[in-house]
N, C-alpha and C. Protein backbone atom coordinates (compact mmCIF):
# COMPACT_ATOMS: atom_id res chain seq x y z
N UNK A 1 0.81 -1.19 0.00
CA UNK A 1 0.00 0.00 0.00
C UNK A 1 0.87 1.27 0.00
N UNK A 2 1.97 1.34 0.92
CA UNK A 2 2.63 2.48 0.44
C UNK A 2 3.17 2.78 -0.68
N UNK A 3 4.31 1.89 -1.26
CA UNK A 3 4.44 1.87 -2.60
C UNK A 3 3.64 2.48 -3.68
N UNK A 4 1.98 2.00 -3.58
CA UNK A 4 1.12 3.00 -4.41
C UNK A 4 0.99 4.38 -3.76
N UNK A 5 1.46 4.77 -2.79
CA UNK A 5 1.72 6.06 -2.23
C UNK A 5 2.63 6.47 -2.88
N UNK A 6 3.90 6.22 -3.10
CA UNK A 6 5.16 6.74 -3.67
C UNK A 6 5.06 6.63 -5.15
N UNK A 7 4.00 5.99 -5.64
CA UNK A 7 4.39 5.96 -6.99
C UNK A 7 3.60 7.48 -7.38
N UNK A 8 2.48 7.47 -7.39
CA UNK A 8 1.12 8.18 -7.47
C UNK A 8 1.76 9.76 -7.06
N UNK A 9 2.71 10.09 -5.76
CA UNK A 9 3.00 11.38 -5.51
C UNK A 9 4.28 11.48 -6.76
N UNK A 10 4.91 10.47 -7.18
CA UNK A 10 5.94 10.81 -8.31
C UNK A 10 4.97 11.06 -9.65
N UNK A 11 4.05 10.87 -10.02
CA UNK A 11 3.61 11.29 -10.81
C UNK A 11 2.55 11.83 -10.61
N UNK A 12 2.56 12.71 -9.74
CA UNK A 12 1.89 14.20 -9.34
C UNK A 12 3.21 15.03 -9.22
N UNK A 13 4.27 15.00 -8.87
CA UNK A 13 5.55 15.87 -8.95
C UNK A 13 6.18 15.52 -10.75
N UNK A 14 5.91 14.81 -11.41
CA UNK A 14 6.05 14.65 -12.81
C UNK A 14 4.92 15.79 -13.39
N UNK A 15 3.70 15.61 -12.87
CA UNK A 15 2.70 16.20 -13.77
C UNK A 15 2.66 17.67 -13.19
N UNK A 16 2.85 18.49 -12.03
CA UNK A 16 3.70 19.25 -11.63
C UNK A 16 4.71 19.88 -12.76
N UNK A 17 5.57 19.21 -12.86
CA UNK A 17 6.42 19.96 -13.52
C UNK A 17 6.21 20.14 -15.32
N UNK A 18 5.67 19.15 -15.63
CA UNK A 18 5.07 19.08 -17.23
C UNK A 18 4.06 20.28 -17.36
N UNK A 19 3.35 20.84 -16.23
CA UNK A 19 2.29 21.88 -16.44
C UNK A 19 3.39 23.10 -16.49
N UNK A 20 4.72 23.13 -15.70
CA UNK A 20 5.22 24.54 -15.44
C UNK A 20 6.26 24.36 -16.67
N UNK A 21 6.55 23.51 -17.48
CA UNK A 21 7.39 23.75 -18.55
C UNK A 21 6.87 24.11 -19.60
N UNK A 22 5.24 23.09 -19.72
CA UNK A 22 4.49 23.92 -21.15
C UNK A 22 3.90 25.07 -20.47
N UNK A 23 4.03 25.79 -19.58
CA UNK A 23 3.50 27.01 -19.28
C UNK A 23 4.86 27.95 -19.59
N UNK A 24 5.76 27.57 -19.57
CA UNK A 24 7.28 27.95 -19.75
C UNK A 24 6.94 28.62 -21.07
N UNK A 25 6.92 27.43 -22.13
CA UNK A 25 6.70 27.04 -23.74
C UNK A 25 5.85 27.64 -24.19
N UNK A 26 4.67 27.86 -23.00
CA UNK A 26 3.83 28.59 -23.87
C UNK A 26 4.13 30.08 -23.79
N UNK A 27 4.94 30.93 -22.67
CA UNK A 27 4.96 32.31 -22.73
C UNK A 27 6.01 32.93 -23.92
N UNK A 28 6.92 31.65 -23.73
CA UNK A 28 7.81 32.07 -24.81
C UNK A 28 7.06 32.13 -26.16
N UNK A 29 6.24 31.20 -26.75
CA UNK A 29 5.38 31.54 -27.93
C UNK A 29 4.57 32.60 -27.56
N UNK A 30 4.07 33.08 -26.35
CA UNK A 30 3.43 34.44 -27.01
C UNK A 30 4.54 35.69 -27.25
N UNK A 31 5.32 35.51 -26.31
CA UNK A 31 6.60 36.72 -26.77
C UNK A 31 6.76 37.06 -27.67
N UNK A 32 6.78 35.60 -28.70
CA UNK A 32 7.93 35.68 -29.84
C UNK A 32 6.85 36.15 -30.98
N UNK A 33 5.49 35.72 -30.61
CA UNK A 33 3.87 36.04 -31.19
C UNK A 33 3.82 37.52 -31.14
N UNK A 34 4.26 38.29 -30.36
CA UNK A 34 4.02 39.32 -29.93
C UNK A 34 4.64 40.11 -30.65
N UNK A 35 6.29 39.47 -30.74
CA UNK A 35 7.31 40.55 -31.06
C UNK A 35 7.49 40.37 -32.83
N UNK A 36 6.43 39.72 -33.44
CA UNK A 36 6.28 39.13 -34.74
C UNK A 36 5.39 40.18 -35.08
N UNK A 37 4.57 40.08 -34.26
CA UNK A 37 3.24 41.43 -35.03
C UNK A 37 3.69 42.73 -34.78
N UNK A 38 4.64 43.11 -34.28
CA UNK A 38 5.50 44.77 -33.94
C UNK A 38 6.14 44.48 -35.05
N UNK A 39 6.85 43.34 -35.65
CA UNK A 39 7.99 43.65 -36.61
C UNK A 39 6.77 43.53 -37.89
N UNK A 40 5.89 42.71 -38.25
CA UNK A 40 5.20 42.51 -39.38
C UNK A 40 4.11 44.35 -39.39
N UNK A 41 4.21 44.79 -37.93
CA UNK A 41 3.44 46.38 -38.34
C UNK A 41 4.45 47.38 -38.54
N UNK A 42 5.50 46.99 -38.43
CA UNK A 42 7.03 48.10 -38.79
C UNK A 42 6.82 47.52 -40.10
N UNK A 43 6.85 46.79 -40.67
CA UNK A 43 7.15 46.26 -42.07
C UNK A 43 6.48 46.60 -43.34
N UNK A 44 4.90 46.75 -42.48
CA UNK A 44 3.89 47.32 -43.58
C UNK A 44 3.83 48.24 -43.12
N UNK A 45 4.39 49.37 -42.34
CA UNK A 45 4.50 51.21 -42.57
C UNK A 45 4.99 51.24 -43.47
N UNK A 46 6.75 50.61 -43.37
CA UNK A 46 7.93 51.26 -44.15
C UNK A 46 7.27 50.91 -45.58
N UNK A 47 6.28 49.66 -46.09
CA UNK A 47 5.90 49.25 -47.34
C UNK A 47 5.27 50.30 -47.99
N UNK A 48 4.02 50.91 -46.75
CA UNK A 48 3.36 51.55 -47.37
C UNK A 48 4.28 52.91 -47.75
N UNK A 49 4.66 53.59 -47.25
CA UNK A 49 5.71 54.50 -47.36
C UNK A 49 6.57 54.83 -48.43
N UNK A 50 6.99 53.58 -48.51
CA UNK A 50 8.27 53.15 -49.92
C UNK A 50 6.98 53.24 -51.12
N UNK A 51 5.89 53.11 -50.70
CA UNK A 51 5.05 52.47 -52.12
C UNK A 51 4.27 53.91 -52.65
N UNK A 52 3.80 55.16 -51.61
CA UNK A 52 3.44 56.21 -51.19
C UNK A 52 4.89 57.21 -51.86
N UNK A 53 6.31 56.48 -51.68
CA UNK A 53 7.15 57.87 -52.52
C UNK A 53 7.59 57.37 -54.20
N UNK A 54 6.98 55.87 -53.88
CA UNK A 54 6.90 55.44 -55.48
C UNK A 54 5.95 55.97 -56.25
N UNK A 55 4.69 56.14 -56.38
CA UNK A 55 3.65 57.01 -56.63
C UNK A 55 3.72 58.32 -56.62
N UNK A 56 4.66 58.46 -56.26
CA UNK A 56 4.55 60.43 -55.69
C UNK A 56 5.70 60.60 -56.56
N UNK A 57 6.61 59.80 -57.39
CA UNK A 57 7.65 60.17 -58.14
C UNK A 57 7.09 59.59 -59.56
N UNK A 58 6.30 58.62 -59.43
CA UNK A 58 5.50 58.57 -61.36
C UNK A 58 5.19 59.82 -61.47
N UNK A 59 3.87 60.00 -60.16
CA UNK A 59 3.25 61.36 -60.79
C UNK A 59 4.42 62.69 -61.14
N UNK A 60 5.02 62.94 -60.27
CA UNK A 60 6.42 63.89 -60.97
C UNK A 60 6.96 63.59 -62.47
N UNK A 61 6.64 62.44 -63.10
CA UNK A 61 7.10 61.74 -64.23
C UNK A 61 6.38 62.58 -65.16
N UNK A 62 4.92 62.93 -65.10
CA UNK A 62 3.88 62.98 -65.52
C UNK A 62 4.08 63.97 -65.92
């Protein structure tokens, strides 16, 4: 009977730690989620921008 005591608290200190590593895993994916949509909204300013002095130099063409 103890034995199923010792086994049962090792895999509650297993499942313990499997919750705090994919909780680990998961903050790091929102970080990296996070710091993806700052660089993908820097990316489409500078686009629009570049595309805004492309247009603005046809029409000078004109």
């Amino acid at each position: 009977m103890v034995e199923k005591n010792v086994f049962s608290e090792e895999r509650a200190q297993i499942s313990v730690e499997l919750i705090i590593v994919l909780a680990a895993v998961v903050a790091v994916v929102l970080v990296l989620v996070s710091q993806m949509q700052a660089t993908s909204a820097d990316g489409s300013k500078k686009l629009k921008e570049t595309a805004d002095d492309v247009l603005k130099k046809i029409d000078d063409i004109k």
